[in-house]
N, C-alpha and C. Protein backbone atom coordinates (compact mmCIF):
# COMPACT_ATOMS: atom_id res chain seq x y z
N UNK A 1 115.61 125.96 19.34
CA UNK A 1 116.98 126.37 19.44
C UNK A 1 117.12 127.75 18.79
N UNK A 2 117.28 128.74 19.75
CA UNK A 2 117.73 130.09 18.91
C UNK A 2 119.11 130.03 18.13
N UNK A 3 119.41 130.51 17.15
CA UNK A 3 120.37 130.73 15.98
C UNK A 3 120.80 132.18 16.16
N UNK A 4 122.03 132.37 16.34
CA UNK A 4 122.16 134.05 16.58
C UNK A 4 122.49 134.43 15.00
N UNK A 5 122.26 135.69 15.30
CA UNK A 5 121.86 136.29 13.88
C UNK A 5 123.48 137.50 13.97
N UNK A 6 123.85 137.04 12.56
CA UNK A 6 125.52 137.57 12.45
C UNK A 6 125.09 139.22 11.84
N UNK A 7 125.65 140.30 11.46
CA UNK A 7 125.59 141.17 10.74
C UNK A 7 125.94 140.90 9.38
N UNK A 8 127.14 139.89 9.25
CA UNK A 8 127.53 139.40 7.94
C UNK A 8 127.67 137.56 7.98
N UNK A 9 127.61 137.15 6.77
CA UNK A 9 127.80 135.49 7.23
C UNK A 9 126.08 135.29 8.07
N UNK A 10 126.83 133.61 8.20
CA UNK A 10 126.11 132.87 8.90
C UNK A 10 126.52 131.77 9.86
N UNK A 11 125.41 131.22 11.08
CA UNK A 11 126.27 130.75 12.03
C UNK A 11 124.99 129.53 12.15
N UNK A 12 124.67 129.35 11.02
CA UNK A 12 123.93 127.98 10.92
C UNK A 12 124.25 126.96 11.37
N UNK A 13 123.79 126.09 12.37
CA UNK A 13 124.98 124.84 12.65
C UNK A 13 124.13 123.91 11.38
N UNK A 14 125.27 123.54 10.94
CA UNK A 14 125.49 122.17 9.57
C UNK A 14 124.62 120.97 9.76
N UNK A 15 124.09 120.39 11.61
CA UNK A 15 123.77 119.65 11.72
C UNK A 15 122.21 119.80 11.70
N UNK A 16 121.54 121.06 11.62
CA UNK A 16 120.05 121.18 11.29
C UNK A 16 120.20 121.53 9.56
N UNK A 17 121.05 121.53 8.87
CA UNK A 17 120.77 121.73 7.34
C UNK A 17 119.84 120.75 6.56
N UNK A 18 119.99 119.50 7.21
CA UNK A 18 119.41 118.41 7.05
C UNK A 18 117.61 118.37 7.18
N UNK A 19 117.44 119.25 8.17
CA UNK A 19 115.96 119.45 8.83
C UNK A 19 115.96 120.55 7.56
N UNK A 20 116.28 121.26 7.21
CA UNK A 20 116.00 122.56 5.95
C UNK A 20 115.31 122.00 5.07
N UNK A 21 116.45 121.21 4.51
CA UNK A 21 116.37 120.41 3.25
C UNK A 21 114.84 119.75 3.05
N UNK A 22 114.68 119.00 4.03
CA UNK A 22 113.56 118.14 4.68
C UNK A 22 112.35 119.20 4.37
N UNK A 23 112.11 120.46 5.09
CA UNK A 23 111.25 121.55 5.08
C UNK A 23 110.79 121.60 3.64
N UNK A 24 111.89 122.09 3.29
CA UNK A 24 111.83 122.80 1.88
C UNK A 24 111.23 121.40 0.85
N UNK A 25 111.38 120.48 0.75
CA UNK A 25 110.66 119.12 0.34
C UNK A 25 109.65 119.30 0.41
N UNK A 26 108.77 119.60 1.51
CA UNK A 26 108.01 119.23 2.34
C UNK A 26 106.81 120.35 1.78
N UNK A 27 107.11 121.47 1.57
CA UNK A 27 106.10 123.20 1.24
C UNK A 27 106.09 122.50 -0.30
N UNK A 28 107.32 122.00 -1.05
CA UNK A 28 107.25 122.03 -2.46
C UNK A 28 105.70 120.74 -2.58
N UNK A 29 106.50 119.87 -1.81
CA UNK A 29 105.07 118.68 -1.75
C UNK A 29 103.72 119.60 -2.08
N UNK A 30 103.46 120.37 -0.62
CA UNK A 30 102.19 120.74 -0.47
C UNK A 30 102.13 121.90 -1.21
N UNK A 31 102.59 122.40 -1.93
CA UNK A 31 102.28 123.60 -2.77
C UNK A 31 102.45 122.93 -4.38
N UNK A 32 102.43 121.91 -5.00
CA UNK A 32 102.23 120.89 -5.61
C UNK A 32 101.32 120.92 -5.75
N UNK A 33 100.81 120.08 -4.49
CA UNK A 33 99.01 119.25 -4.58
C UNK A 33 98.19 120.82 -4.63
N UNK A 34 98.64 121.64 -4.15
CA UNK A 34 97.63 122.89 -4.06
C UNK A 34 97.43 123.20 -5.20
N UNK A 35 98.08 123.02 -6.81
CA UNK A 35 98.13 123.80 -7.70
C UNK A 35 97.22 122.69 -8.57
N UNK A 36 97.96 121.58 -8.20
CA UNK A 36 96.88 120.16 -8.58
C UNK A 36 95.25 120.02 -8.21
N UNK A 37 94.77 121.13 -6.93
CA UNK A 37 93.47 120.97 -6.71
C UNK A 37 93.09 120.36 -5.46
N UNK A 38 94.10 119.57 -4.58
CA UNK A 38 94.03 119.34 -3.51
C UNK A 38 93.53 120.29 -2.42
N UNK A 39 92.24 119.71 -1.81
CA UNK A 39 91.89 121.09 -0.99
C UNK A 39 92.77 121.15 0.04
N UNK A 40 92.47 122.01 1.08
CA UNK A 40 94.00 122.45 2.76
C UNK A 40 92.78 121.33 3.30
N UNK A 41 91.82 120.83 3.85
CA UNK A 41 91.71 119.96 4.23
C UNK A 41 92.26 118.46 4.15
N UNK A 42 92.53 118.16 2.65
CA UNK A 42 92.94 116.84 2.60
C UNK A 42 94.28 116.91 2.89
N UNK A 43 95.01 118.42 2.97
CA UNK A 43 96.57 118.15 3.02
C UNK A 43 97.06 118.06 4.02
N UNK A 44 96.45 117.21 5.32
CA UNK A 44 96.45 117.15 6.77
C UNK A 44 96.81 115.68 6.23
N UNK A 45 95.81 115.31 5.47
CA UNK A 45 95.92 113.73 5.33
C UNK A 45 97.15 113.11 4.93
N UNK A 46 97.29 113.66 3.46
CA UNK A 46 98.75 113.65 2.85
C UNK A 46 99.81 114.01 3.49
N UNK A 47 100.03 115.27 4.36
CA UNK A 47 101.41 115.25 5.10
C UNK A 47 101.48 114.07 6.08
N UNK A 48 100.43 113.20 6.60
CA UNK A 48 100.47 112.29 7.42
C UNK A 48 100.82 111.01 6.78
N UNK A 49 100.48 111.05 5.96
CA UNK A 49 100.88 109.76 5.09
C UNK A 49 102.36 110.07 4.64
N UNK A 50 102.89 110.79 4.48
CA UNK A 50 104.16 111.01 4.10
C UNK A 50 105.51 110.84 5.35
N UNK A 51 104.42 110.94 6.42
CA UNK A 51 104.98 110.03 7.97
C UNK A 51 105.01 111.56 8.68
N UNK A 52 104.44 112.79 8.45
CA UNK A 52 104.43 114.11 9.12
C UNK A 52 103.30 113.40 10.20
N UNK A 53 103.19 114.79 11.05
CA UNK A 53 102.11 114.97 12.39
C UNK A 53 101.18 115.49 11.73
N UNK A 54 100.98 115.88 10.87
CA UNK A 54 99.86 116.69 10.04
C UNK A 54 99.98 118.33 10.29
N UNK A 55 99.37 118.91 9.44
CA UNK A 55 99.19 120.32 9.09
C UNK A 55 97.90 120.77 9.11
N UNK A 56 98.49 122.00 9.94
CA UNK A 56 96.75 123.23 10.08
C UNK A 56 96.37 123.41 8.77
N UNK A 57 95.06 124.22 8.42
CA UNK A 57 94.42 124.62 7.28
C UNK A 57 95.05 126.24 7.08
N UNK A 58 95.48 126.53 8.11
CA UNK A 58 96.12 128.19 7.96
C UNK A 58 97.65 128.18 7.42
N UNK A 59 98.30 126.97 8.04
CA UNK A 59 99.72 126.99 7.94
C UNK A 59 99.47 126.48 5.96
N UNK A 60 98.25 125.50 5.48
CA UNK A 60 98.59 125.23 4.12
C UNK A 60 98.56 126.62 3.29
N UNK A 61 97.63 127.66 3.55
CA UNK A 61 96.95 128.84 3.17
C UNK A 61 98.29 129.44 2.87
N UNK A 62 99.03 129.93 4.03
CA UNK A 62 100.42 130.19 3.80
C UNK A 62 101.46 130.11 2.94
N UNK A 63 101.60 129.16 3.26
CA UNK A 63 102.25 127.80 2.02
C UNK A 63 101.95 128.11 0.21
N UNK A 64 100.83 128.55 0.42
CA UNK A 64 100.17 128.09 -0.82
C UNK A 64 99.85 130.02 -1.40
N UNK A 65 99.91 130.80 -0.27
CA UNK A 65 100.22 132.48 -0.73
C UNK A 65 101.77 132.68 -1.26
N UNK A 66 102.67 131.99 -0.96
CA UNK A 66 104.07 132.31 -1.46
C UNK A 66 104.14 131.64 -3.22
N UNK A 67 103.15 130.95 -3.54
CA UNK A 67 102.93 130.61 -5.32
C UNK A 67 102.22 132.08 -5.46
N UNK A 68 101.61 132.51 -5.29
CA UNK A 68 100.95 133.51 -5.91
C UNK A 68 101.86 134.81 -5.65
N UNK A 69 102.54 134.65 -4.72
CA UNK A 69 103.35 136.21 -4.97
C UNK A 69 104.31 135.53 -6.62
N UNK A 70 105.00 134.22 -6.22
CA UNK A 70 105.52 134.06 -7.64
C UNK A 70 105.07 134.22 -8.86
N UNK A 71 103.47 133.90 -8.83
CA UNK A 71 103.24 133.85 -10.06
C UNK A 71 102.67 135.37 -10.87
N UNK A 72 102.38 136.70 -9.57
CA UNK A 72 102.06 137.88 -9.54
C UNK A 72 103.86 138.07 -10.32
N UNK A 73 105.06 137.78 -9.75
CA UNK A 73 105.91 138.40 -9.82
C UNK A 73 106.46 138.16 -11.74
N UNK A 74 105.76 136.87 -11.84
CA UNK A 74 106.40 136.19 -13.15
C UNK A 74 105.50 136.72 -14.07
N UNK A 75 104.45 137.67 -13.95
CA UNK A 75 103.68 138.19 -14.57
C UNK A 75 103.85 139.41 -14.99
């Protein structure tokens, strides 16, 4: 579903906020286990067990580069 993009504001519909929320759960999970030692292989396993379709090894890599800009930044 494209979302049009305002100059000011936002035109989010309310009824995918729910799917956000969900997301954002979801990176904190796996950027968690990443800091815990969990390799991007096993975190195919774990998002599946958590009732996901599972996750690429590139999309965890990702995931797991947005801690290190934080922790570059908190430095």
């Amino acid at each position: 579903m494209r979302i049009p993009r305002l100059r000011t504001g936002s035109c989010f519909p309310s009824f995918l906020e729910q799917r956000r929320s969900v997301e954002k759960a979801l990176t904190a999970v796996i950027q968690e286990a990443c800091v815990h030692g969990v390799s991007t292989r096993s975190m195919d396993n774990l998002v599946q067990a958590m009732g996901g379709t599972g996750i690429s090894k590139s999309q965890v890599s990702r995931l797991c580069e947005e801690i290190d800009e934080r922790v570059d930044a908190f430095l």
